[in-house]
PDB file of N, CA and C in Angstrom:
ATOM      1  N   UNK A   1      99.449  50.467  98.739  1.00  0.00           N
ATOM      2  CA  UNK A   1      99.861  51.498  99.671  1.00  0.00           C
ATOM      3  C   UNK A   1      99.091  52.792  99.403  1.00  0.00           C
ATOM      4  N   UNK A   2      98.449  53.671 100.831  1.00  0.00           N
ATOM      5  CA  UNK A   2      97.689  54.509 100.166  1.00  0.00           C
ATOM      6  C   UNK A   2      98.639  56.079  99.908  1.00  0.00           C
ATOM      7  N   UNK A   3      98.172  56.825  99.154  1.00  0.00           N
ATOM      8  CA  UNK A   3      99.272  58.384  98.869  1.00  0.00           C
ATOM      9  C   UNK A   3     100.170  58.519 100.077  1.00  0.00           C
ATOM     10  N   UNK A   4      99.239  58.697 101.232  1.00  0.00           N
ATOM     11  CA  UNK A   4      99.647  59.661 102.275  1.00  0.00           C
ATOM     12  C   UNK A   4     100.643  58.250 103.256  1.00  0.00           C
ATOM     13  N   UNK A   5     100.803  56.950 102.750  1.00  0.00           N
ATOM     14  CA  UNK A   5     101.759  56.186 103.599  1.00  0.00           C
ATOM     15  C   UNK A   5     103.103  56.360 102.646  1.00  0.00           C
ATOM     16  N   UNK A   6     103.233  56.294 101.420  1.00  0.00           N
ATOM     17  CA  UNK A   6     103.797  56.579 100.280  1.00  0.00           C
ATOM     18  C   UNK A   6     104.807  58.404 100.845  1.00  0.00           C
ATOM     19  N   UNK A   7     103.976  59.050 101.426  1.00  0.00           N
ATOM     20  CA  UNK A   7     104.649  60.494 101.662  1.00  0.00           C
ATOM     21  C   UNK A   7     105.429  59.962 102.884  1.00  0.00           C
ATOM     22  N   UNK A   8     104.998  59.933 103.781  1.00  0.00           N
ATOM     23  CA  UNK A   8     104.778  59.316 105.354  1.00  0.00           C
ATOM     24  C   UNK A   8     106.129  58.625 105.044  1.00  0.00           C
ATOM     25  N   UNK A   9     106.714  57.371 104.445  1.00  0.00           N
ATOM     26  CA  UNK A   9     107.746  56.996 104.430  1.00  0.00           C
ATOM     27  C   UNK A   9     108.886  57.421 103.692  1.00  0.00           C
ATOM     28  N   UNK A  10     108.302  58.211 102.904  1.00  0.00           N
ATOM     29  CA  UNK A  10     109.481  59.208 102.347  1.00  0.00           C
ATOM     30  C   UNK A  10     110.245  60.261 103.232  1.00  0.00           C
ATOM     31  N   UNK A  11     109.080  60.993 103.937  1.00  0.00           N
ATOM     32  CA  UNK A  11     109.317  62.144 104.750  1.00  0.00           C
ATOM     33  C   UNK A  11     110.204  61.515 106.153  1.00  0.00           C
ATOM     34  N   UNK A  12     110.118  60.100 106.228  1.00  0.00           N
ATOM     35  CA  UNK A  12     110.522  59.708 107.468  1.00  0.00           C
ATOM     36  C   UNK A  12     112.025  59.544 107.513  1.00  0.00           C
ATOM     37  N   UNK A  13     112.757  59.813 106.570  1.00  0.00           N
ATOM     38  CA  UNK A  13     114.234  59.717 106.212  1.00  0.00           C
ATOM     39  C   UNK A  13     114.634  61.327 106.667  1.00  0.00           C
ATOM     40  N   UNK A  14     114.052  62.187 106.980  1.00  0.00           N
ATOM     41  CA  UNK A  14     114.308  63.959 106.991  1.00  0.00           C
ATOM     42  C   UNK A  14     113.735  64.210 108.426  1.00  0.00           C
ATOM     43  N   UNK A  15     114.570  65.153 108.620  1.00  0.00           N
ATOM     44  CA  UNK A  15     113.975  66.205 109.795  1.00  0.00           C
ATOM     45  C   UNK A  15     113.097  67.100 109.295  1.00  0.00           C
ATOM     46  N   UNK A  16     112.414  67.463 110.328  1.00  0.00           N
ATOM     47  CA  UNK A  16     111.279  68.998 109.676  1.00  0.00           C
ATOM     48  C   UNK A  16     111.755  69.756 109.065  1.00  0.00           C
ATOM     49  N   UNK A  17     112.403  70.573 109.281  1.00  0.00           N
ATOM     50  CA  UNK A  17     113.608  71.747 108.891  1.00  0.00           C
ATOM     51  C   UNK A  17     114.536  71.550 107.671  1.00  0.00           C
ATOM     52  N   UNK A  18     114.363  70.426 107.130  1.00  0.00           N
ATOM     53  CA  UNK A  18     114.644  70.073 105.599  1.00  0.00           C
ATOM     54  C   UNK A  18     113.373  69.957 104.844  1.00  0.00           C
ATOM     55  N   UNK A  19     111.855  69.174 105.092  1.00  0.00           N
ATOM     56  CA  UNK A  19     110.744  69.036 104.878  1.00  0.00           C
ATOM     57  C   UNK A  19     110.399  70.832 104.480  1.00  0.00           C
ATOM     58  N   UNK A  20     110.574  71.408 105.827  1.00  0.00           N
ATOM     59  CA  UNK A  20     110.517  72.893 105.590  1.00  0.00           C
ATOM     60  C   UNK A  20     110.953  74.105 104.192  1.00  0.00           C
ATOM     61  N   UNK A  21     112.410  73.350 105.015  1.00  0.00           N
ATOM     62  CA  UNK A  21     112.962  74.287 103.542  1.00  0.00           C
ATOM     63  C   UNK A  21     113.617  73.859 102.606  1.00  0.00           C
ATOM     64  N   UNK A  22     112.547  72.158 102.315  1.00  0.00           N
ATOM     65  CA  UNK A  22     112.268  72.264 100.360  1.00  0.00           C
ATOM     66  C   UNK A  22     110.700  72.438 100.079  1.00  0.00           C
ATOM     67  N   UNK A  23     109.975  73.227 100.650  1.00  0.00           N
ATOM     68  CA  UNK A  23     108.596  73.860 101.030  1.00  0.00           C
ATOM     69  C   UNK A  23     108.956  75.226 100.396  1.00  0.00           C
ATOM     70  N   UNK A  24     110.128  75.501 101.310  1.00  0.00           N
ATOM     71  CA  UNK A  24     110.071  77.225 101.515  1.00  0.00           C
ATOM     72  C   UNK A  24     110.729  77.540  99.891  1.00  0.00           C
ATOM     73  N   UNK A  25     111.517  76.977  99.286  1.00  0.00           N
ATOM     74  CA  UNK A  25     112.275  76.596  98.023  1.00  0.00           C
ATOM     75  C   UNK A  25     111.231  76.058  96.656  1.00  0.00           C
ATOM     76  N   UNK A  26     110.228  75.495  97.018  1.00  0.00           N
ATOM     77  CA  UNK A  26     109.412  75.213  96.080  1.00  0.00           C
ATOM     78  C   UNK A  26     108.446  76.155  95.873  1.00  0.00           C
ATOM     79  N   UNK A  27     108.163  77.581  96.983  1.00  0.00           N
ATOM     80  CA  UNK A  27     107.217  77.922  97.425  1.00  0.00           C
ATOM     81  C   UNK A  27     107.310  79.684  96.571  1.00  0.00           C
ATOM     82  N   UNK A  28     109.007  79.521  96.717  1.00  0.00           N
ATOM     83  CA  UNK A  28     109.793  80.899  96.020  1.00  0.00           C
ATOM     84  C   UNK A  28     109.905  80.824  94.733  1.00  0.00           C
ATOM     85  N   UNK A  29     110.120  79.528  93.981  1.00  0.00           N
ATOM     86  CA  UNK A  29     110.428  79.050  92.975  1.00  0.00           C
ATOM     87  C   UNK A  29     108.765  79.534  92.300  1.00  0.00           C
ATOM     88  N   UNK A  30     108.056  79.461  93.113  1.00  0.00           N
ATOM     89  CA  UNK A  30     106.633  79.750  92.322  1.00  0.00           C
ATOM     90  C   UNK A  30     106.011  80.950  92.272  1.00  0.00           C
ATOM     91  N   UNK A  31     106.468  81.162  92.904  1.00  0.00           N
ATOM     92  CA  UNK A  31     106.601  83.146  93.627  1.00  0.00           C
ATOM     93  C   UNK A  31     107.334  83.756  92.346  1.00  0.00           C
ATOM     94  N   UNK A  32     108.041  83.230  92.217  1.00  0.00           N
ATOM     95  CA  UNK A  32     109.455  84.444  90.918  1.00  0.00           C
ATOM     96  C   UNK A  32     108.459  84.604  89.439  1.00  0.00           C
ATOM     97  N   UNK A  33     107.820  83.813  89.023  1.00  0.00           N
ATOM     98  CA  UNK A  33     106.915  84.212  87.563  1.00  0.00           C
ATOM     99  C   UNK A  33     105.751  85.265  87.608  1.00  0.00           C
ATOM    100  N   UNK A  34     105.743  85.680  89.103  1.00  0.00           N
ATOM    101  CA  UNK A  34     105.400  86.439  89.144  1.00  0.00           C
ATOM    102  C   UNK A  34     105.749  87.958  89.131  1.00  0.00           C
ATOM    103  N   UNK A  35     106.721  87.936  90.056  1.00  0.00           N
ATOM    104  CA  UNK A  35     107.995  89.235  89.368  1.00  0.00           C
ATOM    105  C   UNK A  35     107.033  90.039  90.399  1.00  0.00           C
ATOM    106  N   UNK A  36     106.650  90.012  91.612  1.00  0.00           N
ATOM    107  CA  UNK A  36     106.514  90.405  92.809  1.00  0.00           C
ATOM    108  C   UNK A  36     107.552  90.237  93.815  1.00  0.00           C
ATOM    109  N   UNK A  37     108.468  91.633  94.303  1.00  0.00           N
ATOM    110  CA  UNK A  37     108.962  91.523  95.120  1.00  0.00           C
ATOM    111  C   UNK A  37     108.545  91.599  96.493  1.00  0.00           C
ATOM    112  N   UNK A  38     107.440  92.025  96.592  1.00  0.00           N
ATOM    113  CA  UNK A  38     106.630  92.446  97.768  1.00  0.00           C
ATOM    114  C   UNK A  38     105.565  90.829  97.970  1.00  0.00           C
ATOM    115  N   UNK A  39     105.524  90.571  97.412  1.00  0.00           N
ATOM    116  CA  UNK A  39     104.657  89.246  97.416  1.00  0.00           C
ATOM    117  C   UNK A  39     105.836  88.161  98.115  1.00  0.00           C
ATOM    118  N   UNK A  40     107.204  88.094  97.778  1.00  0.00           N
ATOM    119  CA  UNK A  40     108.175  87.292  97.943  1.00  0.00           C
ATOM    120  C   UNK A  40     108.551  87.441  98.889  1.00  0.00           C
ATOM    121  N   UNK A  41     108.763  88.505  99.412  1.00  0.00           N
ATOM    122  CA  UNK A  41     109.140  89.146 100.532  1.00  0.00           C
ATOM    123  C   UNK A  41     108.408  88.535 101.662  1.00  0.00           C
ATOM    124  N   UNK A  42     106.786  88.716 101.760  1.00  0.00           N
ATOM    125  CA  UNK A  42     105.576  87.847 102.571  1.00  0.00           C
ATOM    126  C   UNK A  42     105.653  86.590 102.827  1.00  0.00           C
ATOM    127  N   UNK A  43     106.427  86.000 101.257  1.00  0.00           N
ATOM    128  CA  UNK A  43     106.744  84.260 101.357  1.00  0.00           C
ATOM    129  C   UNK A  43     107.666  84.089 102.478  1.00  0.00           C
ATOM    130  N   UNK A  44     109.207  85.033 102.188  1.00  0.00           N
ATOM    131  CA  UNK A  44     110.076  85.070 102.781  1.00  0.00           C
ATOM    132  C   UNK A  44     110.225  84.982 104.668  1.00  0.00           C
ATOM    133  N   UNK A  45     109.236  86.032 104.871  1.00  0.00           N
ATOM    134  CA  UNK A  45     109.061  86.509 105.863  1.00  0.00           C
ATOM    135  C   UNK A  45     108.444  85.622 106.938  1.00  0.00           C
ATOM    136  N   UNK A  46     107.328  84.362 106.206  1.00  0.00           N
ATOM    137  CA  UNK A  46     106.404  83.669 106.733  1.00  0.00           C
ATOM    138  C   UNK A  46     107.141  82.613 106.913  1.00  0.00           C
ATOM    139  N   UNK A  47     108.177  82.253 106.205  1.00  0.00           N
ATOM    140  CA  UNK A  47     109.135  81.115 106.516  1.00  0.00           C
ATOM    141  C   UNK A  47     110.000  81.370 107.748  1.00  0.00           C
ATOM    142  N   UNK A  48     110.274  82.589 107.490  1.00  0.00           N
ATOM    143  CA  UNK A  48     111.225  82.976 108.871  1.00  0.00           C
ATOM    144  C   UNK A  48     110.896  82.701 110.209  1.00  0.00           C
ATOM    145  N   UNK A  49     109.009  83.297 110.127  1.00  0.00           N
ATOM    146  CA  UNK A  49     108.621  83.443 111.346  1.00  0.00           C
ATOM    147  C   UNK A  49     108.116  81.437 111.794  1.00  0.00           C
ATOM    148  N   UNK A  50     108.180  80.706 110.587  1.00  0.00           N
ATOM    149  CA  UNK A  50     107.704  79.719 110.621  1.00  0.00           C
ATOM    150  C   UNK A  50     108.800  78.626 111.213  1.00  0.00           C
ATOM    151  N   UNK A  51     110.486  79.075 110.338  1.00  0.00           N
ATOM    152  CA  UNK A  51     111.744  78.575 111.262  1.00  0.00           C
ATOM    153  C   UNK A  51     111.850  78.728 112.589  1.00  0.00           C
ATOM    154  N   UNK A  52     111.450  80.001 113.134  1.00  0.00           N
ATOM    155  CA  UNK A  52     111.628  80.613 114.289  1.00  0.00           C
ATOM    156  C   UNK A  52     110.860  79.587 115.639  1.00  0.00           C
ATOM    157  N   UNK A  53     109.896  79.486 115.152  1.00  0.00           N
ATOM    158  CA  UNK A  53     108.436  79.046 115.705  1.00  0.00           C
ATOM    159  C   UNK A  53     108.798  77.673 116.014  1.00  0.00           C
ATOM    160  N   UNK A  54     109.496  76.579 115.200  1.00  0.00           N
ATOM    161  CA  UNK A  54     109.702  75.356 114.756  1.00  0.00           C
ATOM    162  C   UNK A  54     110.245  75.199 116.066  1.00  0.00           C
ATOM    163  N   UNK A  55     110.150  73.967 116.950  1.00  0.00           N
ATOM    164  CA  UNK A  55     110.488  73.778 118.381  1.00  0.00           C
ATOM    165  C   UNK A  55     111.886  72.879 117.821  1.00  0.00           C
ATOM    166  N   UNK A  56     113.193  73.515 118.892  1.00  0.00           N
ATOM    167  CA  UNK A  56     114.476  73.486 118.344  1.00  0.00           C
ATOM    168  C   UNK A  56     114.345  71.508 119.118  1.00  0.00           C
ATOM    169  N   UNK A  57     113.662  71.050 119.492  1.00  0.00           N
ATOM    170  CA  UNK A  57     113.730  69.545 119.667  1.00  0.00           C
ATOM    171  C   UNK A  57     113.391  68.816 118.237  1.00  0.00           C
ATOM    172  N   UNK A  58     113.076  69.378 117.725  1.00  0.00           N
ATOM    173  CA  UNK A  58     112.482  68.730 115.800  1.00  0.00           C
ATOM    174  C   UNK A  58     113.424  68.960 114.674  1.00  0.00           C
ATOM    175  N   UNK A  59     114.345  70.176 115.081  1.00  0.00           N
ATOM    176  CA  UNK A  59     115.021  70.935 113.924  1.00  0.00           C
ATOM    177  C   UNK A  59     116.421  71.128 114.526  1.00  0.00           C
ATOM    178  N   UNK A  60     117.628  70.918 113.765  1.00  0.00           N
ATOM    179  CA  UNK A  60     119.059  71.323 114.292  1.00  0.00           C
ATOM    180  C   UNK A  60     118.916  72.800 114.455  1.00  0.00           C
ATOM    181  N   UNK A  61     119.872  73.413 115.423  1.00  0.00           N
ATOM    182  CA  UNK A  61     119.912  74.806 115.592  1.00  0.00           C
ATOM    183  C   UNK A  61     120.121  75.612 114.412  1.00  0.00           C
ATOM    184  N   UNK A  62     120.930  74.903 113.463  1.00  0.00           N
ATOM    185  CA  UNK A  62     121.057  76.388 112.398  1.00  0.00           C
ATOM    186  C   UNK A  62     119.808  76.564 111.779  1.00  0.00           C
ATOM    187  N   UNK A  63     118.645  76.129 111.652  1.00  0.00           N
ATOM    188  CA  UNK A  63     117.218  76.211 110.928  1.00  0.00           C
ATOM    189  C   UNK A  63     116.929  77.721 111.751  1.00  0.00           C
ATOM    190  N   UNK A  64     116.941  77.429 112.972  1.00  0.00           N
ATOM    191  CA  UNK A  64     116.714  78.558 114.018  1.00  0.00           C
ATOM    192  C   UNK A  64     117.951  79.773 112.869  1.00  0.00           C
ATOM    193  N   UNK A  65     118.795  79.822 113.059  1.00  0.00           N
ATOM    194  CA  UNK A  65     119.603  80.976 112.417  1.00  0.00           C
ATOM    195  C   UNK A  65     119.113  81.583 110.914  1.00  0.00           C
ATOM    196  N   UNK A  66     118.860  80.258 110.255  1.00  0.00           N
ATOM    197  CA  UNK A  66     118.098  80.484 108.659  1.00  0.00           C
ATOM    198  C   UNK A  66     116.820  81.398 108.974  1.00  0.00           C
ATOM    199  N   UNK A  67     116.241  81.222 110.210  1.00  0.00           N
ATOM    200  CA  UNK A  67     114.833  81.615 110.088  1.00  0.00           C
ATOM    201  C   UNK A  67     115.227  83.410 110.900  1.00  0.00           C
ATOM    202  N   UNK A  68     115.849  83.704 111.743  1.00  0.00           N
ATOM    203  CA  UNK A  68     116.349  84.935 111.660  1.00  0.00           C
ATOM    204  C   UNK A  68     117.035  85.866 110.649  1.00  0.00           C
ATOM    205  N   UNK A  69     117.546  85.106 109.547  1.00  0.00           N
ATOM    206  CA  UNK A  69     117.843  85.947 108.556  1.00  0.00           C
ATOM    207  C   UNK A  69     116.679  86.134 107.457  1.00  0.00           C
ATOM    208  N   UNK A  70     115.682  85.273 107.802  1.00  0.00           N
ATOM    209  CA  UNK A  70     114.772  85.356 106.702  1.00  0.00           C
ATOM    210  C   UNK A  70     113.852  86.088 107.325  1.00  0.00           C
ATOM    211  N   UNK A  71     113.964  86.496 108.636  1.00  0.00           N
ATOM    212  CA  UNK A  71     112.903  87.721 109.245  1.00  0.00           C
ATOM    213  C   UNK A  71     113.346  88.808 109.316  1.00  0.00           C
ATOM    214  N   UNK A  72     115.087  89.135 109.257  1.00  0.00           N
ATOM    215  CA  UNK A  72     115.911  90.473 108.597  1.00  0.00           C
ATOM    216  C   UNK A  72     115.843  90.570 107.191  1.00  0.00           C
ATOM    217  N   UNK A  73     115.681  89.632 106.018  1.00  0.00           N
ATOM    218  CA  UNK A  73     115.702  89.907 104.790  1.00  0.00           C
ATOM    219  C   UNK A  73     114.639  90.276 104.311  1.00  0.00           C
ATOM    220  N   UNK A  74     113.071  89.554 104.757  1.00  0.00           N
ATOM    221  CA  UNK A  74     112.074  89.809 104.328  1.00  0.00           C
ATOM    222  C   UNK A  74     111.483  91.255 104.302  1.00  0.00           C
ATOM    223  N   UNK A  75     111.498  91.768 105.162  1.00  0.00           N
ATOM    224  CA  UNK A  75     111.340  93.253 105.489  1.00  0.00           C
ATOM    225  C   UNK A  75     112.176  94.179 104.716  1.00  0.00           C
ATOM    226  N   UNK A  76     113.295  93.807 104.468  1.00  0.00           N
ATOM    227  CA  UNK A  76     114.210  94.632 103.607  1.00  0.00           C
ATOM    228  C   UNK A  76     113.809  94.381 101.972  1.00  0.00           C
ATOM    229  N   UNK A  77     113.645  93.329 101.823  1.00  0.00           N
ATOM    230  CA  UNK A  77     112.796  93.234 100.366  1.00  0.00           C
ATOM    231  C   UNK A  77     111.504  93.561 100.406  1.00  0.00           C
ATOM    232  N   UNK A  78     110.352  93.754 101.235  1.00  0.00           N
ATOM    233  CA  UNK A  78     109.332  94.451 101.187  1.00  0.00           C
ATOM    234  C   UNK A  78     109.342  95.704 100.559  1.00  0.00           C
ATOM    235  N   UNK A  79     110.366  96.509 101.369  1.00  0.00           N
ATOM    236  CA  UNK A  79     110.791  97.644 101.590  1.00  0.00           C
ATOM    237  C   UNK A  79     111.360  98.340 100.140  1.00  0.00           C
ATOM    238  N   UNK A  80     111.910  97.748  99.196  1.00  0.00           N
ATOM    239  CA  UNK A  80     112.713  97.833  98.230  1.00  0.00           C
ATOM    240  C   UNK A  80     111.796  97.227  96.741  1.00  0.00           C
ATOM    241  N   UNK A  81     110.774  96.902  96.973  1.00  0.00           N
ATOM    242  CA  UNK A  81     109.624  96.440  96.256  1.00  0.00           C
ATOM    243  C   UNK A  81     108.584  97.336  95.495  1.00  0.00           C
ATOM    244  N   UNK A  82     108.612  97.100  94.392  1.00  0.00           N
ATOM    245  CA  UNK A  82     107.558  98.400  93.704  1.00  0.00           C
ATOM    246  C   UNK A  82     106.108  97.989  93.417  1.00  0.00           C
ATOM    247  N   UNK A  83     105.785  96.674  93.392  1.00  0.00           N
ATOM    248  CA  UNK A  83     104.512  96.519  93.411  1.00  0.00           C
ATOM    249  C   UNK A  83     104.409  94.343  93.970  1.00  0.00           C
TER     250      UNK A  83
END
């Protein structure tokens, strides 16, 4: 079996919007050793706009709600960020 049929049938048990956000979760998790709030914030923000974006035929509606709070939070942690 080659890698990418190996992913391919894993991923095929999930909707996008879970695929997504254990992306967006692995993505923060790698973000924090850095001890950038302003960097996290960008992660944050790009997920939001990336939930938002996600066509609600692929993803249950609350992904849509996750991704509006992560385009109100991101900005507020920018904002509150010292380097």
């Amino acid at each position: 079996m080659l890698p990418l049929q190996i992913v391919d049938s894993f991923l095929l048990q999930y909707n996008v919007g879970q695929a997504l956000l254990l992306v967006f979760i692995l993505g923060a998790v790698g973000v924090l050793p850095l001890k950038s709030r302003k960097l996290l914030s960008l992660h944050v923000i790009g997920f939001g706009v990336l939930f938002l974006l996600t066509p609600q035929s692929l993803v249950p509606t609350h992904y849509l709600f996750l991704g509006i709070v992560l385009v109100v939070l991101g900005p507020l942690l920018y904002v509150t960020g010292k380097r």
